[in-house]
Protein backbone atom coordinates (compact mmCIF):
# COMPACT_ATOMS: atom_id res chain seq x y z
CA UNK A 1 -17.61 -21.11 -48.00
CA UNK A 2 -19.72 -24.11 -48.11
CA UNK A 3 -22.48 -24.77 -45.70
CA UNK A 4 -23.40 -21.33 -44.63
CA UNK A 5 -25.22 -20.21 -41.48
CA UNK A 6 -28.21 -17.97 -42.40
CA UNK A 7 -29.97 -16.15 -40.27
CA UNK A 8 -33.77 -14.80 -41.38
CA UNK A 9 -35.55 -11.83 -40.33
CA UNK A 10 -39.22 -11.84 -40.98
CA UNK A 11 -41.13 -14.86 -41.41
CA UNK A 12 -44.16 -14.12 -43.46
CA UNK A 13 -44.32 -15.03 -47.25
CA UNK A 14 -41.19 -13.32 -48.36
CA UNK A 15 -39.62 -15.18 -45.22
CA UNK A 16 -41.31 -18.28 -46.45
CA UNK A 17 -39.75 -18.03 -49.95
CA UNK A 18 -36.44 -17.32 -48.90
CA UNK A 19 -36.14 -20.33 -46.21
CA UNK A 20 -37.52 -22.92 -48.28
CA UNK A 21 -35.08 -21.69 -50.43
CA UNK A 22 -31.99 -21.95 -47.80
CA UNK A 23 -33.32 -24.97 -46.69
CA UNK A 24 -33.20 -27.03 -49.75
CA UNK A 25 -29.31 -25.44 -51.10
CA UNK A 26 -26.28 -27.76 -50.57
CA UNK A 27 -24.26 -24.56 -49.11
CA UNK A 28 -26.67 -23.16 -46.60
CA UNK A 29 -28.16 -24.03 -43.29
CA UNK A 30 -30.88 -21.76 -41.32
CA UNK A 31 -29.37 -20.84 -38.24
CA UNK A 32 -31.85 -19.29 -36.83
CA UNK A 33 -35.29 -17.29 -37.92
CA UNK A 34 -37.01 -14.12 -36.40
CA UNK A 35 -40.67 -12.64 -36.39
CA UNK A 36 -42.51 -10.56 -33.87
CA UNK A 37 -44.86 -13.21 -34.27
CA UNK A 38 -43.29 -15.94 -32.11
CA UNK A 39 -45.84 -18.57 -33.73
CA UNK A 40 -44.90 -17.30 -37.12
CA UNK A 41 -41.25 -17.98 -35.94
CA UNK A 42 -41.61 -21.06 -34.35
CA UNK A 43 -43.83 -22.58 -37.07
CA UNK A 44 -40.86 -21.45 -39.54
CA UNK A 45 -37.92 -23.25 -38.08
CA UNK A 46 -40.11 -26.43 -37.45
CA UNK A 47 -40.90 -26.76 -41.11
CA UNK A 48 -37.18 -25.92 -42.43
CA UNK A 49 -35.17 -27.49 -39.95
CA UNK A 50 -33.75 -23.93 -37.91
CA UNK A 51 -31.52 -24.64 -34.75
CA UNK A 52 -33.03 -21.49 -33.24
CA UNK A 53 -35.94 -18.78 -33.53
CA UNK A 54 -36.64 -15.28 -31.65
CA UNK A 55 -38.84 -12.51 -31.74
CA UNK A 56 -35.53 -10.80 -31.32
CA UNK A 57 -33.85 -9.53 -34.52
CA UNK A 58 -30.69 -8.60 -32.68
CA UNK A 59 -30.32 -12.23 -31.23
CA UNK A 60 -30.11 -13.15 -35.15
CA UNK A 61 -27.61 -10.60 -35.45
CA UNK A 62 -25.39 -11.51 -32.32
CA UNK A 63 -25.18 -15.50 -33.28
CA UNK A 64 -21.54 -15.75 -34.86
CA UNK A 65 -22.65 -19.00 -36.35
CA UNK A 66 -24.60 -16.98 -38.94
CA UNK A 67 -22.80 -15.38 -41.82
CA UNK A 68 -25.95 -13.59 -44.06
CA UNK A 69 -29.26 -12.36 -42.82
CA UNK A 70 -32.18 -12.47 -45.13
CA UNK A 71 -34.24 -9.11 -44.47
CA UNK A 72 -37.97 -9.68 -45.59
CA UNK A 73 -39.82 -7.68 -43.07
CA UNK A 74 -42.16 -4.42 -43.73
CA UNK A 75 -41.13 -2.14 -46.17
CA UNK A 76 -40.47 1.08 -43.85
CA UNK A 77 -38.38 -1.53 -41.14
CA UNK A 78 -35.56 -2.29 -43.55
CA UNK A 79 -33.71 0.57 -42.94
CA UNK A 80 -32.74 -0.10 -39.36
CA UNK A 81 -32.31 -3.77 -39.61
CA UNK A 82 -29.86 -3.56 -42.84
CA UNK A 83 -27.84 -0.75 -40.99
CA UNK A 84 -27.38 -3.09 -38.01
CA UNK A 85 -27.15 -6.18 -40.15
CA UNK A 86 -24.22 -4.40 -42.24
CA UNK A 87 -22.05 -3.14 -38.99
CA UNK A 88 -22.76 -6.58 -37.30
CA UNK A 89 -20.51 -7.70 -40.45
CA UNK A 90 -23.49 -9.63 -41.82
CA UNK A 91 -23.86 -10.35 -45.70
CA UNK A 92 -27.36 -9.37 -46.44
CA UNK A 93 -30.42 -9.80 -49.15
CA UNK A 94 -32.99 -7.31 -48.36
CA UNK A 95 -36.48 -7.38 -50.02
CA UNK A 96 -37.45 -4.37 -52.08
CA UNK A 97 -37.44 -1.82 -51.68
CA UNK A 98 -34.08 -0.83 -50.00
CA UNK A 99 -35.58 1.49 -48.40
CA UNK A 100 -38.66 3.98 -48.47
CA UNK A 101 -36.23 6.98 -48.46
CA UNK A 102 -33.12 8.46 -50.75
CA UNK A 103 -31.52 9.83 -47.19
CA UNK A 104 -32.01 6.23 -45.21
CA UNK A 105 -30.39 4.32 -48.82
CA UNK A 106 -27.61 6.34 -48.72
CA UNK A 107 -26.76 5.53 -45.01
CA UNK A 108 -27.19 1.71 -45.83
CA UNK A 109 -24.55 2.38 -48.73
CA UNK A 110 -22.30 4.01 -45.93
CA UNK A 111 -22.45 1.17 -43.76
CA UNK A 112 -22.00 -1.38 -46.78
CA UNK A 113 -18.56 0.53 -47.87
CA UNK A 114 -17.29 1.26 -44.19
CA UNK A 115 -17.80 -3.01 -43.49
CA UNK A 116 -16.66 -6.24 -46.13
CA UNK A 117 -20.35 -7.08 -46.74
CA UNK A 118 -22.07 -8.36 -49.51
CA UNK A 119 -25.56 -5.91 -49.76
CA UNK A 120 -28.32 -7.07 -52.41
CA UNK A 121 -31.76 -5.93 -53.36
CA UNK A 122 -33.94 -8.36 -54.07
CA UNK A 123 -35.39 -7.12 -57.17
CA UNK A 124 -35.81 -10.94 -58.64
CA UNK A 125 -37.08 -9.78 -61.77
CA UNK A 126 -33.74 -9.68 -63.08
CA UNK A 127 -34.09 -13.86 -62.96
CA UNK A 128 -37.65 -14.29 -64.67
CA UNK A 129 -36.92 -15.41 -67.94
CA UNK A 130 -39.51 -13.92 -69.87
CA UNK A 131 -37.73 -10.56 -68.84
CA UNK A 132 -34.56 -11.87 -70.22
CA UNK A 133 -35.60 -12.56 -73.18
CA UNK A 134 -37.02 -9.09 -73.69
CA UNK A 135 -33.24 -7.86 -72.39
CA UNK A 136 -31.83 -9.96 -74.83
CA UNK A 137 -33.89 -8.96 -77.68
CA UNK A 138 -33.07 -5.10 -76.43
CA UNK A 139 -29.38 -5.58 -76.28
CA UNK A 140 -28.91 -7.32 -79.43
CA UNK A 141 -30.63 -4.33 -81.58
CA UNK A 142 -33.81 -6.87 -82.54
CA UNK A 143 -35.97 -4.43 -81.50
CA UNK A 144 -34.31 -1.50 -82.97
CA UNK A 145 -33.92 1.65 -81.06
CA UNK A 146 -36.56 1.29 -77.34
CA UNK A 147 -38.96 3.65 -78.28
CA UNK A 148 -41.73 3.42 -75.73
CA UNK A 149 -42.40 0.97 -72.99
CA UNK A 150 -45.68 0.07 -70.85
CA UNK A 151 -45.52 -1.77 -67.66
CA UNK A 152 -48.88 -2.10 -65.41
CA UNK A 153 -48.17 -4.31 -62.24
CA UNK A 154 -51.03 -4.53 -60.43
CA UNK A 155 -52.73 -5.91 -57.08
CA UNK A 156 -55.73 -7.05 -56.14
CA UNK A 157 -57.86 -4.97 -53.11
CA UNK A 158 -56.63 -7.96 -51.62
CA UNK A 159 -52.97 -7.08 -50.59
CA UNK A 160 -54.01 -3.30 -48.79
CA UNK A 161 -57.12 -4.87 -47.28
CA UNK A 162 -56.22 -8.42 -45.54
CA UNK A 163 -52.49 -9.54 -47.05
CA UNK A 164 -50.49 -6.60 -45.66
CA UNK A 165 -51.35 -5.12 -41.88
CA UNK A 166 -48.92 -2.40 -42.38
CA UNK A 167 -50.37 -0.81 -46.00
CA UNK A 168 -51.07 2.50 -44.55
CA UNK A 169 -47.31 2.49 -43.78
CA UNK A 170 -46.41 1.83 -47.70
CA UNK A 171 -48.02 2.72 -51.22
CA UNK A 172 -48.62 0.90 -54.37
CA UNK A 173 -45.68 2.98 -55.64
CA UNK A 174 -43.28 1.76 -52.76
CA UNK A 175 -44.40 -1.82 -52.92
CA UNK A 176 -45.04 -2.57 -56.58
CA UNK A 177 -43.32 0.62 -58.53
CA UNK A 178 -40.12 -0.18 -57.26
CA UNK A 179 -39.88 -3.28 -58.65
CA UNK A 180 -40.82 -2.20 -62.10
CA UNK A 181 -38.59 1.19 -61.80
CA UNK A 182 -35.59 -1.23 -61.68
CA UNK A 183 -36.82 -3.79 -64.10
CA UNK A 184 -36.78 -0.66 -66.89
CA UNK A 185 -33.72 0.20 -65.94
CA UNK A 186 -31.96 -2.75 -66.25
CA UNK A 187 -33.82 -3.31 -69.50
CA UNK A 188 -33.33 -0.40 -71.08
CA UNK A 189 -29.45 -0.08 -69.70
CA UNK A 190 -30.51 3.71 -69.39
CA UNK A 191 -31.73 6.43 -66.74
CA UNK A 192 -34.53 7.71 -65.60
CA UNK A 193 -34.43 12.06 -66.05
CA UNK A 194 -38.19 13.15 -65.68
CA UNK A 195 -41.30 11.76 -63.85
CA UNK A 196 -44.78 13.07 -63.94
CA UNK A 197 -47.10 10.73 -62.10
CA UNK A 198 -50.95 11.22 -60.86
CA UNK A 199 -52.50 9.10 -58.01
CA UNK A 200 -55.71 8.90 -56.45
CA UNK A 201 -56.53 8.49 -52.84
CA UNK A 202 -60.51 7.54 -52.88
CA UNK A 203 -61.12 3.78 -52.20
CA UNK A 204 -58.50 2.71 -49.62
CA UNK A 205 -59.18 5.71 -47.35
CA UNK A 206 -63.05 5.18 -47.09
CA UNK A 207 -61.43 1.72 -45.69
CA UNK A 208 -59.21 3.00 -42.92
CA UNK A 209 -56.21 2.84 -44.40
CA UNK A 210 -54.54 6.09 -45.53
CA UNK A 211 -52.81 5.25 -48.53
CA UNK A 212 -53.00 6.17 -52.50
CA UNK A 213 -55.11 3.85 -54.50
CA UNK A 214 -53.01 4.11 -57.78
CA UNK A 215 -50.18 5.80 -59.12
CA UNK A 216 -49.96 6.18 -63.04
CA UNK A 217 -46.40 7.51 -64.43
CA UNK A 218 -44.47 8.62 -67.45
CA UNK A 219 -41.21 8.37 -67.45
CA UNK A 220 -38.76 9.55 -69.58
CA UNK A 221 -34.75 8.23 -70.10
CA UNK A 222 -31.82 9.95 -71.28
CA UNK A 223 -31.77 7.95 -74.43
CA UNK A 224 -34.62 9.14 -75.71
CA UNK A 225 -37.15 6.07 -74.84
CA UNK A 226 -40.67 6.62 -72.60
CA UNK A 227 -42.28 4.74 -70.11
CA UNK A 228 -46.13 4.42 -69.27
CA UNK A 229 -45.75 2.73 -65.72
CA UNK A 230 -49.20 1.57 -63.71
CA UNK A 231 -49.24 0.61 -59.73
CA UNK A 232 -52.38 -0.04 -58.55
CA UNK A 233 -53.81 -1.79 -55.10
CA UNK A 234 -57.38 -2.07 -55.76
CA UNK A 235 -58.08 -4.59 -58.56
CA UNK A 236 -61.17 -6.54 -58.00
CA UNK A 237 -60.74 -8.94 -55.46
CA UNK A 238 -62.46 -12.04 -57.97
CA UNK A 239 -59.72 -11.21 -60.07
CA UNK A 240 -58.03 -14.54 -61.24
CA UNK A 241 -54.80 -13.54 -59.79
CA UNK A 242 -54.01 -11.41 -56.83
CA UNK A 243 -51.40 -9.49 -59.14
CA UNK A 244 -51.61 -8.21 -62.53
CA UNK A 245 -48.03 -8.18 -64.59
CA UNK A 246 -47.97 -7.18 -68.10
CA UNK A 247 -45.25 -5.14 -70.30
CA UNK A 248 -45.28 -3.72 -73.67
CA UNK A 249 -41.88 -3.01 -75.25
CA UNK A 250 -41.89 -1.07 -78.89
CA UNK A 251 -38.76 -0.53 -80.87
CA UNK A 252 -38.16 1.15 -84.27
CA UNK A 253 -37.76 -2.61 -85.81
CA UNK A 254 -40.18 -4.61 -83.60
CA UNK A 255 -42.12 -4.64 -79.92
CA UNK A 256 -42.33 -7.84 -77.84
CA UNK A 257 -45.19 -8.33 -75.31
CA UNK A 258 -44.98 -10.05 -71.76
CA UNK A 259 -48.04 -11.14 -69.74
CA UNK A 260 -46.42 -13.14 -66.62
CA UNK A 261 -49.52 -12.92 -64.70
CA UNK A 262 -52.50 -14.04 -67.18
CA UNK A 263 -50.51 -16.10 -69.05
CA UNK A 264 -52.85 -18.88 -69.50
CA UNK A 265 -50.15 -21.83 -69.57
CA UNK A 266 -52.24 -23.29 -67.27
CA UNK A 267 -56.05 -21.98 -66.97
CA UNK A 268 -57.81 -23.34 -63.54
CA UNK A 269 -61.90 -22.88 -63.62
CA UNK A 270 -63.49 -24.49 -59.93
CA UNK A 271 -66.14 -24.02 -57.19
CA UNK A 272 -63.31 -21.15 -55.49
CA UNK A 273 -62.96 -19.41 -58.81
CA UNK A 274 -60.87 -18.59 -61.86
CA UNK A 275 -57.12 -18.90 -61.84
CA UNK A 276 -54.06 -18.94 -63.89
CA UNK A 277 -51.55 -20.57 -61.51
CA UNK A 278 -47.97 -19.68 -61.02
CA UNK A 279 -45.54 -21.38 -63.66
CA UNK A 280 -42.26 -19.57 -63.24
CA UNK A 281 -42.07 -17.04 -60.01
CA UNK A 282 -42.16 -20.11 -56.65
CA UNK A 283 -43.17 -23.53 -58.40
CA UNK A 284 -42.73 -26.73 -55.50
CA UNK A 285 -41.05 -29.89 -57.61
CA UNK A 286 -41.30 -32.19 -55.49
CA UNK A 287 -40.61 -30.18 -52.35
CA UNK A 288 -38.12 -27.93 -54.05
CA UNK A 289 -38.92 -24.22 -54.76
CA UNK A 290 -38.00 -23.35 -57.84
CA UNK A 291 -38.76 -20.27 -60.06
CA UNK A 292 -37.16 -16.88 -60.80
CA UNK A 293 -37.70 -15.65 -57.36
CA UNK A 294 -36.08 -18.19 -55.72
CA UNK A 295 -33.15 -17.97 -58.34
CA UNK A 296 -32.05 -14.52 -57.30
CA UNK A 297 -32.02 -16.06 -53.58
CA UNK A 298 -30.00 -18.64 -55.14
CA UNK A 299 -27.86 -15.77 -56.64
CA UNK A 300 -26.96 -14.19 -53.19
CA UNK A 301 -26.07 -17.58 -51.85
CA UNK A 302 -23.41 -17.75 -55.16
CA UNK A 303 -22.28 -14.03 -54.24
CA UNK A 304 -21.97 -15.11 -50.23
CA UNK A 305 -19.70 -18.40 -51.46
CA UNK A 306 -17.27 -16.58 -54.16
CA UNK A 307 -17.02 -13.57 -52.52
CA UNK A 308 -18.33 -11.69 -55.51
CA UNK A 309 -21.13 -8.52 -56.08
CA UNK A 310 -24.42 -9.29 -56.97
CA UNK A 311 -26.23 -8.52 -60.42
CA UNK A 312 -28.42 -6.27 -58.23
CA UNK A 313 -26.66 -4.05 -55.56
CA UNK A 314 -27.09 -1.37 -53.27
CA UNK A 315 -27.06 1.36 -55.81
CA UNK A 316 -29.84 -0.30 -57.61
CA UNK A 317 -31.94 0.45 -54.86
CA UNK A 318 -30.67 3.67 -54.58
CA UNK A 319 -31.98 4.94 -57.82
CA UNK A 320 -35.19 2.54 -57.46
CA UNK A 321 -36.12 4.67 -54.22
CA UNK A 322 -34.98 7.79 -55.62
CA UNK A 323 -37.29 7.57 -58.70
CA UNK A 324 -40.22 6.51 -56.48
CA UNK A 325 -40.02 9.44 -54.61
CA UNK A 326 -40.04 11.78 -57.73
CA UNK A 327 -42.96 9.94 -58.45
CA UNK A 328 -44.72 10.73 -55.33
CA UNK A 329 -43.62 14.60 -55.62
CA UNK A 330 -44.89 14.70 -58.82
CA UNK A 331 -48.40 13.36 -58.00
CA UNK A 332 -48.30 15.45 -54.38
CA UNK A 333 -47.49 19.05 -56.60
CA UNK A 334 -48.75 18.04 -59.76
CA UNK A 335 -45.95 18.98 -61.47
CA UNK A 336 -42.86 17.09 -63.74
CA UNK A 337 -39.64 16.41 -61.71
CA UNK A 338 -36.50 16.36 -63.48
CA UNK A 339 -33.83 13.75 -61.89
CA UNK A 340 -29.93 13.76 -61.47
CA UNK A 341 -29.02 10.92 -63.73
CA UNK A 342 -25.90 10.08 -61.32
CA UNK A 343 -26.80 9.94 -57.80
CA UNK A 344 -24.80 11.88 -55.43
């Protein structure tokens, strides 16, 4: 299935990512792109060569030129789009999280098995290498038995204040915990069966936007291993990145420690600040995007070609959403929540 049409929906810098991406594979061609933003849109298919582009997601939807959507709009929109996306007989690639709810991930799952479609999550952590090599080291009994593990990803005040518009419609749990619920998971090979999480709602609100400032989490897995897990959206702004990403992972014969974020391969110092540039999630070579994010884009074109499941599907998200909201009961009542290790 060479040359695929490609359709994306939602042009900002998850949009941006994924048609640079497109645009530069030998087996894809951008069809046609989609933002309420028309100037977003337009600007889009100028730079990456689209035939078409819409405010209209269901124009996307209707072309039968396009085979797969791309879905990298506002966290609480994915729900509707993938449904329609799915029962237009689309292949699609959604952005994380699936969705913000365990009932609306479950209908997406419906629609998936009642059409032919390929669904993935875009949980591209799976493709950063310094996370593989952790894996590796995990599967291959280095490490011993995973004891405990510590992940803290992290934003700046940044994202919540001026990045996202629609922050009071998400949470640092939604938008960051998600992705490090399923990087644990796939990790450890194991399930999450308690959460107890606190959060704080202080900062943001004074702001005008009515969502928590932090979540902090333990979670524990049937095998026996723990996990200290940190979302947070109100690092200082002068922070050298906008994200923080750092994981501690202890075994009964060894730990390994990952810092993707302050990594200090390269260390900028200048008149607009500190910085430790990006080395490995979008790097341009030459005016191709590489990196680990857009290998897992690179991943669903692969799937879309052979016909084959992804690495991350559906389900993935599933239990991603479903242990982000035991996180947010816990922290709303205070309380531990024990989870179903197979989802119904």
């Amino acid at each position: 299935m060479d040359n695929t049409g490609i359709g994306i929906i939602g042009c900002g810098i998850w949009g941006t990512i994924h048609a640079q991406t497109f645009s530069t594979s030998p087996y894809t061609r951008i069809v046609s792109v989609c933002d309420k933003d028309k100037d977003k849109a337009e600007q889009l298919s100028q730079k990456y060569g689209a035939k078409k582009y819409t405010t209209n997601y269901q124009e996307v939807l209707s072309n039968p030129e396009i085979s797969a959507v791309s879905i990298a709009t506002p966290d609480h929109t994915h729900t509707q789009i993938v449904l329609d996306a799915l029962n237009a007989g689309k292949h699609v690639l959604v952005e994380k999280p699936l969705a913000t709810s365990v009932k609306e991930c479950k209908q997406i799952l419906a629609a998936r098995d009642a059409s032919d479609a390929i669904l993935m999550v875009d949980f591209h952590n799976h493709w950063n290498i310094p996370f593989i090599q952790v894996k590796k080291m995990v599967d291959s009994g280095e490490l011993g038995d995973l004891q405990m593990i510590n992940v803290r990803l992290n934003d700046t005040i940044f994202v919540p204040t001026k990045m996202l518009s629609w922050a009071s419609k998400s949470s640092p749990v939604h938008f960051l915990g998600s992705h490090v619920v399923d990087l644990i998971r796939w990790i450890t090979g194991d399930e999450i069966i308690k959460v107890y999480s606190v959060s704080r709602s202080e900062v943001l609100r004074k702001k005008g936007i009515d969502t928590q400032d932090f979540y902090q989490s333990i979670l524990e897995f049937s095998g026996g291993t723990t996990a200290y897990v940190e979302n947070c959206w109100i690092l200082a702004e002068n922070s050298p990145n906008i994200f923080e990403f750092k994981g501690d992972f202890t075994g009964s014969k060894g730990s390994t420690s990952v810092n993707v974020s302050h990594h200090r391969m390269i260390e900028k110092y200048t008149e607009q600040g500190t910085g430790f540039p990006d080395v490995s999630g979008v790097v341009d070579r030459y005016g191709q995007a590489l990196g680990f994010c857009t290998a897992s884009i690179e991943h669903f074109i692969d799937c879309v070609r052979n016909n084959s499941q992804p690495l991350v599907t559906g389900e993935d998200g599933l239990v991603a959403t479903q242990v982000v909201e035991a996180m947010e009961e816990s922290a709303r009542t205070g309380h531990p929540v024990d989870l179903q290790t197979i989802i119904d």
